[in-house]
PDB file of N, CA and C in Angstrom:
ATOM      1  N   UNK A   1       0.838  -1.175   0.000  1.00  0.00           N
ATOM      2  CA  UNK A   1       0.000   0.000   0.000  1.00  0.00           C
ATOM      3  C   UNK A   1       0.882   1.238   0.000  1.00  0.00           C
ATOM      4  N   UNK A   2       0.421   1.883  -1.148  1.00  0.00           N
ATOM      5  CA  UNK A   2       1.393   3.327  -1.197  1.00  0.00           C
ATOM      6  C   UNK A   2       0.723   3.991  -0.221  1.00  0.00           C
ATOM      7  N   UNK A   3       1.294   5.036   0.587  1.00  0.00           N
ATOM      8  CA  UNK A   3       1.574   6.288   1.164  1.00  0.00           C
ATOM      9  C   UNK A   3       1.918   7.696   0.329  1.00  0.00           C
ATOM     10  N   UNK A   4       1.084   8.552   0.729  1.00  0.00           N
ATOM     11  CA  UNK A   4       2.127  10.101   0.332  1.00  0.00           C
ATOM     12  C   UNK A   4       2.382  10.596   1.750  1.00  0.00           C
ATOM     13  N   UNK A   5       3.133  11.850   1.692  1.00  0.00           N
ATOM     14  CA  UNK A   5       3.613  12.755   2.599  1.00  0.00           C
ATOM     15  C   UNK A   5       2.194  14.056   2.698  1.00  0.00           C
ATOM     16  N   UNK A   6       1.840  13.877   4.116  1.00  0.00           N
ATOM     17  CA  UNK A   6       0.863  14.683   4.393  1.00  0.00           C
ATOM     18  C   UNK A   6       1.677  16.229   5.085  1.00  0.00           C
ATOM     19  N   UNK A   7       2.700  15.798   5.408  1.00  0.00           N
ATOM     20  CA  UNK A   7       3.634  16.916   6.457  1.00  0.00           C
ATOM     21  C   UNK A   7       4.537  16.595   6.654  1.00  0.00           C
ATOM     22  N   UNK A   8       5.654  17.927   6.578  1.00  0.00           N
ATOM     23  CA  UNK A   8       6.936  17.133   7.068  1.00  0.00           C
ATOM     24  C   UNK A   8       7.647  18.620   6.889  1.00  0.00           C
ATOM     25  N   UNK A   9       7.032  19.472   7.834  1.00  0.00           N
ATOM     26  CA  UNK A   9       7.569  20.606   8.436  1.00  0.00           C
ATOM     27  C   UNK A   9       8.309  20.581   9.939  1.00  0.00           C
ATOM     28  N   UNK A  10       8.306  19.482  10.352  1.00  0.00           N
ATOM     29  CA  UNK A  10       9.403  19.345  11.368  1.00  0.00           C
ATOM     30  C   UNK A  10      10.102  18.740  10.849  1.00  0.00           C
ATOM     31  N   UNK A  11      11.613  18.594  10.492  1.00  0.00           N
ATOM     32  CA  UNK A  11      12.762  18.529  10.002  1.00  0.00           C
ATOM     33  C   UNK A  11      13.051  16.641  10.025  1.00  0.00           C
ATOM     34  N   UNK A  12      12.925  16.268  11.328  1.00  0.00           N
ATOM     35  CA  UNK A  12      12.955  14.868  11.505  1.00  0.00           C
ATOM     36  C   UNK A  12      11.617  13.923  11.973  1.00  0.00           C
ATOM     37  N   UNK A  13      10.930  14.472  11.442  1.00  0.00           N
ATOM     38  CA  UNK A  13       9.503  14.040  11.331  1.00  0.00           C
ATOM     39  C   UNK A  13       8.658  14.225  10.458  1.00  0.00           C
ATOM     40  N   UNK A  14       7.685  12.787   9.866  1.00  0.00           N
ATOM     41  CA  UNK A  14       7.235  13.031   8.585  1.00  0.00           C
ATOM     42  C   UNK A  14       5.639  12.159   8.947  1.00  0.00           C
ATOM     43  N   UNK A  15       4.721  13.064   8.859  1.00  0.00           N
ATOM     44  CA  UNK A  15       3.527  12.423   8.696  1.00  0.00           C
ATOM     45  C   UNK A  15       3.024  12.203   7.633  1.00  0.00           C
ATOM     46  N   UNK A  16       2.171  10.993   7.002  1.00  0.00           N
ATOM     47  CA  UNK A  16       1.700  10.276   6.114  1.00  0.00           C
ATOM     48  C   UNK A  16       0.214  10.593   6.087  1.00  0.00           C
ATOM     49  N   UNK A  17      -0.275  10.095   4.989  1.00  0.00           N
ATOM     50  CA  UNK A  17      -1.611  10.236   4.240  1.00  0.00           C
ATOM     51  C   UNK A  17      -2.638   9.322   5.351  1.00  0.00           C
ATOM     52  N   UNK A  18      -1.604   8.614   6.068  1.00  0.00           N
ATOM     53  CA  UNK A  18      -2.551   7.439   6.393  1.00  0.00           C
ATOM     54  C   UNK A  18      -2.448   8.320   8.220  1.00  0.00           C
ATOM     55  N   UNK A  19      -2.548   9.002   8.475  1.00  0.00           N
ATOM     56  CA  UNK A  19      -2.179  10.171   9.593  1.00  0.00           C
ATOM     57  C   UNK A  19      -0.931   9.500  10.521  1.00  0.00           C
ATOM     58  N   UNK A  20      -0.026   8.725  10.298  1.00  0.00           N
ATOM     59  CA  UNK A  20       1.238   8.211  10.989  1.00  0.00           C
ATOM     60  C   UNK A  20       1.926   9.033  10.839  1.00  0.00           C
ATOM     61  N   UNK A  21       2.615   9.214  11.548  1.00  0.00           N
ATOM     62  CA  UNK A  21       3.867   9.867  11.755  1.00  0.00           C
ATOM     63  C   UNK A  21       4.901   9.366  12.415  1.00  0.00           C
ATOM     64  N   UNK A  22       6.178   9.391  11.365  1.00  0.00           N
ATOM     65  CA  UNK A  22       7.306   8.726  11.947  1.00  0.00           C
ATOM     66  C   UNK A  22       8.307   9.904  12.048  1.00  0.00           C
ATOM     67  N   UNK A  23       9.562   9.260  12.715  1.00  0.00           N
ATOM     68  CA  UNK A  23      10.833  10.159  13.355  1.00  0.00           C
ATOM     69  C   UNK A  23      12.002   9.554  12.443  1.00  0.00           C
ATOM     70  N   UNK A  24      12.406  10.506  11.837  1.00  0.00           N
ATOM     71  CA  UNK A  24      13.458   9.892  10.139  1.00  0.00           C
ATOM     72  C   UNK A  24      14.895  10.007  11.174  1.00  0.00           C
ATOM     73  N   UNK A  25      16.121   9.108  11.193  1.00  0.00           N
ATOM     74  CA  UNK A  25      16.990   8.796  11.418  1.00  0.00           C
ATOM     75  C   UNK A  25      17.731   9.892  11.267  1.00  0.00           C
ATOM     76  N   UNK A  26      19.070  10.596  11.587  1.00  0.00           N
ATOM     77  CA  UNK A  26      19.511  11.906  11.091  1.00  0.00           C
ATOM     78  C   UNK A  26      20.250  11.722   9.893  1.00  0.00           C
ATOM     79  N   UNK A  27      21.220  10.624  10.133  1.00  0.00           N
ATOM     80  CA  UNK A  27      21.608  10.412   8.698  1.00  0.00           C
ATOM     81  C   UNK A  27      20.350  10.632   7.743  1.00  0.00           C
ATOM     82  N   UNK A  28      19.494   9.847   7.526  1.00  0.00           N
ATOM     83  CA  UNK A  28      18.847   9.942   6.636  1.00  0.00           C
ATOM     84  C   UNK A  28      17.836  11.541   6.158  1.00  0.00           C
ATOM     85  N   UNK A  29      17.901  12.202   7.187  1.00  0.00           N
ATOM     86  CA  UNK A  29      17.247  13.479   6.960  1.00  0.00           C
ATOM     87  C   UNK A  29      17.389  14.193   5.504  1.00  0.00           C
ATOM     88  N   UNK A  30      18.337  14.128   4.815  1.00  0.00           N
ATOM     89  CA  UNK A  30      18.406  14.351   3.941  1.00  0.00           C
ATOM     90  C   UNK A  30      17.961  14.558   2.708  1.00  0.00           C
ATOM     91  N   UNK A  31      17.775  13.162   2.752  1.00  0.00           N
ATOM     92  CA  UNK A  31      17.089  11.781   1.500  1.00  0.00           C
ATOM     93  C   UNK A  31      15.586  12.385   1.621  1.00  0.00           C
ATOM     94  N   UNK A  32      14.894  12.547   2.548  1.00  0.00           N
ATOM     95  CA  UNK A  32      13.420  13.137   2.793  1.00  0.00           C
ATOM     96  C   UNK A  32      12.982  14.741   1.859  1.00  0.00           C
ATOM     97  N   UNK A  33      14.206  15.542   1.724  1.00  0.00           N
ATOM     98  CA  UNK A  33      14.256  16.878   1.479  1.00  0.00           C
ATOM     99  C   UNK A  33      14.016  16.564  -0.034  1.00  0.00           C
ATOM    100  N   UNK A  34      14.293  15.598  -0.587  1.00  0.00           N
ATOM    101  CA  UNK A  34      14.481  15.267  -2.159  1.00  0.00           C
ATOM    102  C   UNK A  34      12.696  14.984  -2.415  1.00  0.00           C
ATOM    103  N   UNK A  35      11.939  14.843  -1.541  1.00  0.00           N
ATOM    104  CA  UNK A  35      10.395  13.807  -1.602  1.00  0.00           C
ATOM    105  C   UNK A  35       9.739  15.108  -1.957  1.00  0.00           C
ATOM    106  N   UNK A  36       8.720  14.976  -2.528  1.00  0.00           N
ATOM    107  CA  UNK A  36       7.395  15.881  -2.852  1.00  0.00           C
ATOM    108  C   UNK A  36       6.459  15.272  -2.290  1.00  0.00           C
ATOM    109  N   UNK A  37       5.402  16.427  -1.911  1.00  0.00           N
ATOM    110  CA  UNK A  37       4.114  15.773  -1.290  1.00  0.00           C
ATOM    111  C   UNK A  37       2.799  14.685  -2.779  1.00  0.00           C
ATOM    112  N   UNK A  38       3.776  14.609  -3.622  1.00  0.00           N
ATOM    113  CA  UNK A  38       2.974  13.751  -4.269  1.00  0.00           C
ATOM    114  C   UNK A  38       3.842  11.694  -4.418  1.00  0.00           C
ATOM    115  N   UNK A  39       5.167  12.068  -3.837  1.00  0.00           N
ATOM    116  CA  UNK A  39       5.918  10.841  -4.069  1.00  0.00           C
ATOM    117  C   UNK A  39       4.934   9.826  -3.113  1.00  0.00           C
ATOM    118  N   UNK A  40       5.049   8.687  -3.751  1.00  0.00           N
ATOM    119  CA  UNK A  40       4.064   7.284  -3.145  1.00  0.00           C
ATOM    120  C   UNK A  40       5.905   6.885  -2.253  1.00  0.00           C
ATOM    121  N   UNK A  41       5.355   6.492  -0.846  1.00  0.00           N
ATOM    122  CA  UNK A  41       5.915   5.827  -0.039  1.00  0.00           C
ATOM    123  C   UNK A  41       5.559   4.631   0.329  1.00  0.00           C
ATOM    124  N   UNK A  42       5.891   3.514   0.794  1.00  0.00           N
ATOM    125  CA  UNK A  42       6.039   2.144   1.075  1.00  0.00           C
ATOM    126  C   UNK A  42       6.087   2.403   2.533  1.00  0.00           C
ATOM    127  N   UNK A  43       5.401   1.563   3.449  1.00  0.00           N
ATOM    128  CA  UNK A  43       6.381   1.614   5.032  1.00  0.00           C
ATOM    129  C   UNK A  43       6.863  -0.653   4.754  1.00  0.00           C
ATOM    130  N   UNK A  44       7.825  -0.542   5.427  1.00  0.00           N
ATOM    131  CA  UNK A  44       8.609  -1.388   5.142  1.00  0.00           C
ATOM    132  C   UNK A  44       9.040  -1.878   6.186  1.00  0.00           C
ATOM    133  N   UNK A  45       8.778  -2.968   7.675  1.00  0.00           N
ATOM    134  CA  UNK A  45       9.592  -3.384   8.645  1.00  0.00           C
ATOM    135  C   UNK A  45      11.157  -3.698   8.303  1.00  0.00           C
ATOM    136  N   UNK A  46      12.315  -3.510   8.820  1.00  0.00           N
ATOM    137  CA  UNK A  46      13.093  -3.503   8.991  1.00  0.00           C
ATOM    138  C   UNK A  46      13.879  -4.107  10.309  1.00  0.00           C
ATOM    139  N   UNK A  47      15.435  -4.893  10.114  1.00  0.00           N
ATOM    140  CA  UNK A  47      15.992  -5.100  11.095  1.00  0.00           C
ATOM    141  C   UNK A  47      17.112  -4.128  11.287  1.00  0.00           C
ATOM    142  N   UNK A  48      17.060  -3.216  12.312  1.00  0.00           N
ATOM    143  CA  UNK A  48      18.164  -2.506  12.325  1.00  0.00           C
ATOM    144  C   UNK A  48      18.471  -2.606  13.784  1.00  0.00           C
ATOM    145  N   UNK A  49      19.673  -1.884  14.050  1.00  0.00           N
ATOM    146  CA  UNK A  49      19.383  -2.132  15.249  1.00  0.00           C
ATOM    147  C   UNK A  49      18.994  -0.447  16.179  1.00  0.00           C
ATOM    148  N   UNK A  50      19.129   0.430  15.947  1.00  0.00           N
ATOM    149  CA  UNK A  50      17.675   1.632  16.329  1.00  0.00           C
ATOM    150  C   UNK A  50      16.607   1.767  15.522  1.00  0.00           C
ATOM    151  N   UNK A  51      16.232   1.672  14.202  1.00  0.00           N
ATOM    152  CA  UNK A  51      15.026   1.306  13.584  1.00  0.00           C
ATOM    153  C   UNK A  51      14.147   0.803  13.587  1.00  0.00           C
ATOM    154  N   UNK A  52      12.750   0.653  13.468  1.00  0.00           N
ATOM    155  CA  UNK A  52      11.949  -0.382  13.094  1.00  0.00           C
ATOM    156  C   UNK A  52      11.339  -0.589  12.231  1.00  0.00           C
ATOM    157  N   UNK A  53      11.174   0.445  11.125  1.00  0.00           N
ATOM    158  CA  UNK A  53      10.718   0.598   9.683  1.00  0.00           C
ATOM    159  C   UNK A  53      11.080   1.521   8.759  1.00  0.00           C
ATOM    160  N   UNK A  54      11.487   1.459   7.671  1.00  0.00           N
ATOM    161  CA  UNK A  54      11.612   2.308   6.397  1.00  0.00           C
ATOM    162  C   UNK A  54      10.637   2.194   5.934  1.00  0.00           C
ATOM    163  N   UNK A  55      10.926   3.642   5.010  1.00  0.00           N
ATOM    164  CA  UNK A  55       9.989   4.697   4.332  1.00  0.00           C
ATOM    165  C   UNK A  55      10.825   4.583   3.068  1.00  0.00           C
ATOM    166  N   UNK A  56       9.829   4.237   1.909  1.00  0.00           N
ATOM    167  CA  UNK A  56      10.867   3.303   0.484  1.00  0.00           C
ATOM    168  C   UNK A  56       9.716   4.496  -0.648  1.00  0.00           C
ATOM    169  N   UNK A  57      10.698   5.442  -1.329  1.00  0.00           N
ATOM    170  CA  UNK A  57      10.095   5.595  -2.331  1.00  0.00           C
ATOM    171  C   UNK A  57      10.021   4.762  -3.451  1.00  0.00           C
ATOM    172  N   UNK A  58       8.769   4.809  -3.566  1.00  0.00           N
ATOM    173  CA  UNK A  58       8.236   3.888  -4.701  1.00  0.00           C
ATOM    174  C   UNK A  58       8.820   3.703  -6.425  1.00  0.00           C
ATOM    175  N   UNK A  59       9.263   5.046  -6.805  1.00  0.00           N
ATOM    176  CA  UNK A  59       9.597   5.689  -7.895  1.00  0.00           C
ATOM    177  C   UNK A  59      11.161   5.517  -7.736  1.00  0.00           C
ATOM    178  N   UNK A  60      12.171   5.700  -7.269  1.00  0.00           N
ATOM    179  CA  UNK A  60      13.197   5.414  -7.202  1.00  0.00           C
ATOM    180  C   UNK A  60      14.229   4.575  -6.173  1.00  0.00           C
ATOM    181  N   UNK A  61      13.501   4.164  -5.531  1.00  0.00           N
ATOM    182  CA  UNK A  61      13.763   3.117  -4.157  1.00  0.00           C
ATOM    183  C   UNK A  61      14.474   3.732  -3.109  1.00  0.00           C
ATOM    184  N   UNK A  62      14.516   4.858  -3.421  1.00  0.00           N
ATOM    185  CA  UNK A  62      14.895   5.982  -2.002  1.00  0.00           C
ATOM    186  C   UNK A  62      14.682   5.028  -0.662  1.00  0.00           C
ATOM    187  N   UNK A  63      15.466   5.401   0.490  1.00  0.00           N
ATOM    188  CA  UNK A  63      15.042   4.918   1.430  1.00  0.00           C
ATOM    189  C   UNK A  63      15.503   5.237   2.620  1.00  0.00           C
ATOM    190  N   UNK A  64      14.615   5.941   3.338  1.00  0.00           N
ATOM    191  CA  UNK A  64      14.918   6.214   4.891  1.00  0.00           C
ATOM    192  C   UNK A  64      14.164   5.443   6.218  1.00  0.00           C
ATOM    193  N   UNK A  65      15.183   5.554   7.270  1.00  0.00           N
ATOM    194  CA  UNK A  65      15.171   4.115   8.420  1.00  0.00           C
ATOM    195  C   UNK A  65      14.521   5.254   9.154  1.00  0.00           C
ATOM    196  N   UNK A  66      13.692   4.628  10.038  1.00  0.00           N
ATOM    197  CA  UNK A  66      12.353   5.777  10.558  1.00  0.00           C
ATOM    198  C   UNK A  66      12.005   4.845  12.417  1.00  0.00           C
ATOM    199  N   UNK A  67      11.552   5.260  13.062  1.00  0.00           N
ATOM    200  CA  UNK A  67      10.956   4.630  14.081  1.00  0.00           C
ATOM    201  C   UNK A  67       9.398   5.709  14.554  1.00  0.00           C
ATOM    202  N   UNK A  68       8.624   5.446  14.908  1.00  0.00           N
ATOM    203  CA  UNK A  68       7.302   5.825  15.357  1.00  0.00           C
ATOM    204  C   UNK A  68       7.706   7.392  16.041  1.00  0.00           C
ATOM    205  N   UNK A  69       6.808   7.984  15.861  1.00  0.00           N
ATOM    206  CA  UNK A  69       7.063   9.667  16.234  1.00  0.00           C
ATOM    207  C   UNK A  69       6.938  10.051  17.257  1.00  0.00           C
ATOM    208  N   UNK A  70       6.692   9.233  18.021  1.00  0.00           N
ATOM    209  CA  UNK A  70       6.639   9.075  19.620  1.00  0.00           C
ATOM    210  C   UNK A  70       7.566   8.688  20.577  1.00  0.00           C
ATOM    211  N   UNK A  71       8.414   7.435  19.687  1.00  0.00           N
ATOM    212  CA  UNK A  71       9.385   7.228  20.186  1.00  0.00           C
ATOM    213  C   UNK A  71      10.603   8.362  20.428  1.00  0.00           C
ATOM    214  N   UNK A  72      11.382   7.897  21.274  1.00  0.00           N
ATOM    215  CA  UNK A  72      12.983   8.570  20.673  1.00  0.00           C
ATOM    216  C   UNK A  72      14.319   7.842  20.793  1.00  0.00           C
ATOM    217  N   UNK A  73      15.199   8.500  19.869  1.00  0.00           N
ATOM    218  CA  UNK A  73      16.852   7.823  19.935  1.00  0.00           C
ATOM    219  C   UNK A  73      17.000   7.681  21.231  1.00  0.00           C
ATOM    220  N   UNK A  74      18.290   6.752  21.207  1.00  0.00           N
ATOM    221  CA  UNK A  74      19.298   6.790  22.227  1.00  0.00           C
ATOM    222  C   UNK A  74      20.821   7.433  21.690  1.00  0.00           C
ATOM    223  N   UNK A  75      20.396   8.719  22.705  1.00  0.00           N
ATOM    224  CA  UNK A  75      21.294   9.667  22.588  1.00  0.00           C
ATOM    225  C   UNK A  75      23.115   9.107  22.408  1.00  0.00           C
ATOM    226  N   UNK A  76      23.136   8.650  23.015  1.00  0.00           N
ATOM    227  CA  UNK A  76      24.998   8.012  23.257  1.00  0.00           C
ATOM    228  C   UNK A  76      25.046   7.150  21.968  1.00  0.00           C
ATOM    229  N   UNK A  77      24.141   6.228  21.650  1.00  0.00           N
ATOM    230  CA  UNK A  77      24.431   5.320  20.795  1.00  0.00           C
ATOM    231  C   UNK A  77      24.222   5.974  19.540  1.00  0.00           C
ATOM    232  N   UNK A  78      23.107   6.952  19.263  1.00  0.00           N
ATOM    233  CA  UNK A  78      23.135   7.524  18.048  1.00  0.00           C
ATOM    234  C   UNK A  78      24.370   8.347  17.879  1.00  0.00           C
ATOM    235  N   UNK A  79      24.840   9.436  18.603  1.00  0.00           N
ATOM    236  CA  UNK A  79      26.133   9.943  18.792  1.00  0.00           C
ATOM    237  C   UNK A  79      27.346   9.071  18.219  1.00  0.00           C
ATOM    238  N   UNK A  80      27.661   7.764  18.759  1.00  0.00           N
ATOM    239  CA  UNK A  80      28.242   7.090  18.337  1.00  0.00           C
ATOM    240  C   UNK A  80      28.409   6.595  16.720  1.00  0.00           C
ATOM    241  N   UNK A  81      26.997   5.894  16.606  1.00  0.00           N
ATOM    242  CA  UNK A  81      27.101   5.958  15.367  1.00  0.00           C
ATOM    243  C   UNK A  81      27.191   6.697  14.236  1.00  0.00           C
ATOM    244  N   UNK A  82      27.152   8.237  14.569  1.00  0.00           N
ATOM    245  CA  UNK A  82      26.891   9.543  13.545  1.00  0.00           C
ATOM    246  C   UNK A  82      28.515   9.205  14.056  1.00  0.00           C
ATOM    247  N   UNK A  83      29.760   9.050  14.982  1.00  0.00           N
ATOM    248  CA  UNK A  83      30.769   9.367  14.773  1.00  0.00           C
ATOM    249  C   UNK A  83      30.901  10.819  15.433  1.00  0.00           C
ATOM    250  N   UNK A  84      29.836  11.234  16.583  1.00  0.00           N
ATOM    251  CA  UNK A  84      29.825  12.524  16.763  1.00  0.00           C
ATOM    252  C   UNK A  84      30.159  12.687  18.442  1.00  0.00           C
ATOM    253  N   UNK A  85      30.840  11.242  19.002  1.00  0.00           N
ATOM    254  CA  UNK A  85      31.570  11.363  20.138  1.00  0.00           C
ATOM    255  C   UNK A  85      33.186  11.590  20.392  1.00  0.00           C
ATOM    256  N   UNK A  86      33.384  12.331  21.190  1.00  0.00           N
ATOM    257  CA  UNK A  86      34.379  13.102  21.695  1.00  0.00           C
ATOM    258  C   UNK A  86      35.900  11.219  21.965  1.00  0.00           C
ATOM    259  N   UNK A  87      37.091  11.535  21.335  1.00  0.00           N
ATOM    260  CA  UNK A  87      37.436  10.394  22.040  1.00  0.00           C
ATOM    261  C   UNK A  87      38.138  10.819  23.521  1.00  0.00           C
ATOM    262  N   UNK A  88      38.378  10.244  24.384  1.00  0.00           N
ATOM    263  CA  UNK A  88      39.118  10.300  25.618  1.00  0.00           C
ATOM    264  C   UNK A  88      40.543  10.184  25.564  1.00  0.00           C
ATOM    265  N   UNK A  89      40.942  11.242  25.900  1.00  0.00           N
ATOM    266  CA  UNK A  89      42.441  11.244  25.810  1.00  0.00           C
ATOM    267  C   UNK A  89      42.996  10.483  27.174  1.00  0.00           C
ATOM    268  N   UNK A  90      44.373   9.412  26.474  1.00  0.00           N
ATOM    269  CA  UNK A  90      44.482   8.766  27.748  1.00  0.00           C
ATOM    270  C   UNK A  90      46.000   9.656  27.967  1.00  0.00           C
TER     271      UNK A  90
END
């Protein structure tokens, strides 16, 4: 079942046609800026390990890792993985 983009004036958050709203990964924030409110989206379960579903454009297989808009990251581990922690000088 396709999806469009109903909203997605908060930067890392994107609500759907179907009134869901998910929380887009930061890496992926990007990839979202490229979407028009007419692109058909996919939601897609996923194994990641902070994820639980992608958002798959239909038209070019775009794809951003998303979790429920309610939820939130884990701060240290996302940090980590963006590569955006400090190292410790020994």
């Amino acid at each position: 079942m396709a999806f469009r983009i109903a909203r997605h004036d908060i930067s890392d958050v994107v609500q759907l046609s179907d009134g869901s709203r998910w929380r887009i990964w930061p890496a992926d924030v990007a990839t979202t800026l490229q979407w028009f409110p007419t692109t058909e989206l996919e939601i897609e379960p996923v194994q990641d390990e902070f994820c639980s579903h992608a958002l798959v454009n239909r038209a070019d297989g775009s794809r951003v890792r998303v979790i429920d808009e309610r939820s939130s990251w884990p701060v240290g581990q996302v940090r980590r993985s963006l590569g955006l922690t400090k190292r410790r000088r020994t």
